[in-house]
Protein backbone atom coordinates (compact mmCIF):
# COMPACT_ATOMS: atom_id res chain seq x y z
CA UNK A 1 -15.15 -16.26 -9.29
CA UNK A 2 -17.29 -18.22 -6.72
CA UNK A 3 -20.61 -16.14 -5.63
CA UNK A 4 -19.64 -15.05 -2.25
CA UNK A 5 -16.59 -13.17 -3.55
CA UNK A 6 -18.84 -11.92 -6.42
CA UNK A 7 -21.30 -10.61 -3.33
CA UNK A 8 -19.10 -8.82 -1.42
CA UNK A 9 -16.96 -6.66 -4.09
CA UNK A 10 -21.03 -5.62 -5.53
CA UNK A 11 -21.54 -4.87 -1.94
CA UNK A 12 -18.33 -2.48 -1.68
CA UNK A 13 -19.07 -0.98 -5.01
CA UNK A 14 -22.63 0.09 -3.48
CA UNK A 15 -21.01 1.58 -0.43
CA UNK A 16 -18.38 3.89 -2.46
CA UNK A 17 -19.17 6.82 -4.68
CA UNK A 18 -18.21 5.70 -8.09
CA UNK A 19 -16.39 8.53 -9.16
CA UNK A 20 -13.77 6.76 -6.65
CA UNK A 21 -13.14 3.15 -8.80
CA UNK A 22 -14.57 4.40 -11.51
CA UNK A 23 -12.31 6.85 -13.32
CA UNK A 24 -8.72 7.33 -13.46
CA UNK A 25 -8.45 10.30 -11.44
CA UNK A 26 -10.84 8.99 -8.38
CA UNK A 27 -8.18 5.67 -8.56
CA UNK A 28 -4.94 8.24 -9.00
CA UNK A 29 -5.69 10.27 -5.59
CA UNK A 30 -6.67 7.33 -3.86
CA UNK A 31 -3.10 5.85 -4.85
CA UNK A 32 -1.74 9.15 -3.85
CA UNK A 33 -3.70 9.00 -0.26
CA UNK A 34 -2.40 5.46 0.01
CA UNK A 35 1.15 6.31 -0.06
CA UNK A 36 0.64 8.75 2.22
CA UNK A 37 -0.49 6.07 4.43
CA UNK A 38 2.40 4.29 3.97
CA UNK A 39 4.35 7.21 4.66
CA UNK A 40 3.23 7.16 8.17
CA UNK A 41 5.16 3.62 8.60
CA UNK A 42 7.81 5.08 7.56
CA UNK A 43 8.06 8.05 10.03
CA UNK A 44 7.64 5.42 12.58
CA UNK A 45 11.43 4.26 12.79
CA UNK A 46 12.80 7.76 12.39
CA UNK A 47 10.09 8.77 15.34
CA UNK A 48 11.50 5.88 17.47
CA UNK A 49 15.41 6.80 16.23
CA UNK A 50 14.76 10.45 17.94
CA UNK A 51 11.84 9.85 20.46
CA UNK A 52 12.68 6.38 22.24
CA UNK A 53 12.38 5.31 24.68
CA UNK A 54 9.71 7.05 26.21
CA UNK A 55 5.84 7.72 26.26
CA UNK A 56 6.34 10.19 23.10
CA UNK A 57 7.44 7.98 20.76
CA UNK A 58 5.45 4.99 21.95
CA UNK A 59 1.83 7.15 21.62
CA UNK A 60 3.16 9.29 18.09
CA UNK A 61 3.86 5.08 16.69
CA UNK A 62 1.23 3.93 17.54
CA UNK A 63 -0.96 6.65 16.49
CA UNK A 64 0.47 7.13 13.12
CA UNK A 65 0.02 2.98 12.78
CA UNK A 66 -3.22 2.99 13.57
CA UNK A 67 -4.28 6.23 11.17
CA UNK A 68 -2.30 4.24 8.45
CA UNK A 69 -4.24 1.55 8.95
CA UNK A 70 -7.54 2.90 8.85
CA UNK A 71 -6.52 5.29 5.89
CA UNK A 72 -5.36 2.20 3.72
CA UNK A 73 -8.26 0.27 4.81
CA UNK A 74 -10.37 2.72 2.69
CA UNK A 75 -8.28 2.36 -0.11
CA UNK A 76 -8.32 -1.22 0.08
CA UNK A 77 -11.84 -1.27 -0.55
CA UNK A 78 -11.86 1.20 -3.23
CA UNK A 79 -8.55 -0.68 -4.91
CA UNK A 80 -11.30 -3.93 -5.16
CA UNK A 81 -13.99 -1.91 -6.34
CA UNK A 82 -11.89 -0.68 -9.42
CA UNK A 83 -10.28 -4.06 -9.90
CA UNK A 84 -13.45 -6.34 -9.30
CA UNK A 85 -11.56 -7.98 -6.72
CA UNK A 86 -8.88 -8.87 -9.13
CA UNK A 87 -6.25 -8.18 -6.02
CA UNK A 88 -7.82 -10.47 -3.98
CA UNK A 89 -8.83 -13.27 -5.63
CA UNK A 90 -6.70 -16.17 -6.06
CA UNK A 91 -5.77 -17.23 -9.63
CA UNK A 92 -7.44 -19.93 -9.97
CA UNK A 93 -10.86 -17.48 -9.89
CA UNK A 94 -8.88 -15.02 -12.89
CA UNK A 95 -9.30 -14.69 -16.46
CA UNK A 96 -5.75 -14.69 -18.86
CA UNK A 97 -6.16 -11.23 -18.80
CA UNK A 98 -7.07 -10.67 -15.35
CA UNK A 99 -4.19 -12.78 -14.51
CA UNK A 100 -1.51 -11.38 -17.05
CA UNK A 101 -3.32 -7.42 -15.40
CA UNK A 102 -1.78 -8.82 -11.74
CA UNK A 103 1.54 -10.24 -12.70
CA UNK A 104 2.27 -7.06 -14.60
CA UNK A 105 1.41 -4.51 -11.41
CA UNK A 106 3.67 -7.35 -9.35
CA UNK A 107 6.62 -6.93 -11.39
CA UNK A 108 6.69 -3.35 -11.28
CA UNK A 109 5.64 -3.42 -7.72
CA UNK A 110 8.44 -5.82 -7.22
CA UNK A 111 10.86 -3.56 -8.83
CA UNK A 112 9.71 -0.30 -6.71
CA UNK A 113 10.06 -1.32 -3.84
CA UNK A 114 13.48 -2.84 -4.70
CA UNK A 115 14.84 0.27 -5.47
CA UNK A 116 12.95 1.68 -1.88
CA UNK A 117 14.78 -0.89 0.16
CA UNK A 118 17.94 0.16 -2.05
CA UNK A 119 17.64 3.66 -0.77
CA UNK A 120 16.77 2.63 2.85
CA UNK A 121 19.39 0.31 3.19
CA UNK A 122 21.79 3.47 1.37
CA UNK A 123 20.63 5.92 4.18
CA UNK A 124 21.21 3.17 7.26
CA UNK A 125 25.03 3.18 5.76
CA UNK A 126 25.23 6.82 5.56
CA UNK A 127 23.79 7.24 9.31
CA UNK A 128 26.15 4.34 10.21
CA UNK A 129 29.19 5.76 8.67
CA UNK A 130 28.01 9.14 11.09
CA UNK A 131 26.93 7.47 13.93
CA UNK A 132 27.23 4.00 15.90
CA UNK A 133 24.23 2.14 14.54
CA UNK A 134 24.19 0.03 17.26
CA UNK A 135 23.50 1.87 19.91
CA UNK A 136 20.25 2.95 18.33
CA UNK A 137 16.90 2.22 19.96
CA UNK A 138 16.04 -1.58 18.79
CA UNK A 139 12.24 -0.09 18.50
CA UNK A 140 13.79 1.86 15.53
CA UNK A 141 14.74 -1.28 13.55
CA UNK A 142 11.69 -3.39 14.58
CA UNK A 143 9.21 -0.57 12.94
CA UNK A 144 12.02 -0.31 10.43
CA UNK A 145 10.88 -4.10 9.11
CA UNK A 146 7.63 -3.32 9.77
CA UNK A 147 7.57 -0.53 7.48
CA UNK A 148 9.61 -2.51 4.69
CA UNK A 149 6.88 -5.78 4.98
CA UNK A 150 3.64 -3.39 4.39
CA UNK A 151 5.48 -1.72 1.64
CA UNK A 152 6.50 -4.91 0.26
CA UNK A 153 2.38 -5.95 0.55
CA UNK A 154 1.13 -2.50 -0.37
CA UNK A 155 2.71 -1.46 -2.96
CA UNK A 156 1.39 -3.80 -5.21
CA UNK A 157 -2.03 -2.63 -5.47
CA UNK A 158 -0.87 0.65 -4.94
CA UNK A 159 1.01 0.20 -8.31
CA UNK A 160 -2.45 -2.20 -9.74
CA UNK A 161 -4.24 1.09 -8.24
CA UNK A 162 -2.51 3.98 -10.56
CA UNK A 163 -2.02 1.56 -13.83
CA UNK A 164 -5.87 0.57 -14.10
CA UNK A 165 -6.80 2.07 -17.02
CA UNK A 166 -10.62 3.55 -17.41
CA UNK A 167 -13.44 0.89 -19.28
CA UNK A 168 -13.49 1.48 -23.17
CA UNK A 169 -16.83 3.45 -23.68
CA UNK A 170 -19.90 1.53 -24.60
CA UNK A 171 -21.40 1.27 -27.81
CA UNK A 172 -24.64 3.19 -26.91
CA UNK A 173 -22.25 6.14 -25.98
């Protein structure tokens, strides 16, 4: 891990309480307030579906975005605290372990948000079979992929997030 990467994940631990990153239940509710961010991006299309076009839909999206946003951005930086950066590092900077830790939480990740875009793409055939799809607001689909890219990105460290397990205790303990 080169120094400056080493610099700024010591400087993010000092700026977070470590009850945050440093047990399993600080990491678990800050998984928990992360999909709730995500949540948000995916009110988004069903806002637009009902709201556009119009001021109301345009102000509630972009609201919603932007509290998403700022809410992940906090667990971001806790996610890198726990993981020592592992999530953001590239692999030449990991360990075997490190490395085998990532590719494990991107498998499952992978496979969650599979089954996500399953159920999506399940409810856009239901509301199609109901309804013209078509004539739909095209805002509606456009947050639509929005919402399936930053759950394809988020989930991942979501899912690195909830499976980090606590450090074994030390040997003073």
């Amino acid at each position: 891990m080169n120094e400056l990467s080493q610099k700024r994940i010591v400087a993010v631990k000092r700026a977070l309480p470590p009850v945050w990153y440093g047990t399993r239940r600080g990491r678990r509710t800050t998984t928990l307030v992360g999909v709730a961010a995500l949540a948000l991006l995916w009110a988004n299309p069903v806002t637009c579906w009902f709201l556009a076009p119009g001021a109301t839909a345009r102000w509630l999206t972009l609201g919603a975005t932007a509290v998403a946003l700022v809410i992940y951005s906090g667990v971001f930086a806790v996610l890198i605290a726990a993981t020592d950066g592992v999530v953001g590092l590239t692999e030449e900077d990991l360990d075997e372990r490190q490395l085998a830790e990532r590719r494990r939480s991107y498998a499952l990740a992978h496979r969650l948000t599979a089954y996500m875009l399953g159920g999506a793409a399940l409810l856009v055939g239901i509301v199609a079979s109901a309804h013209d799809i078509l004539e739909g607001p095209s805002v509606a689909a456009f947050t639509f992929l929005i919402a399936a890219w930053a759950s394809h990105k988020v989930i991942p460290h979501l899912v690195a997030c909830w499976c980090l397990s606590d450090a074994p205790p030390s040997d003073d303990e």
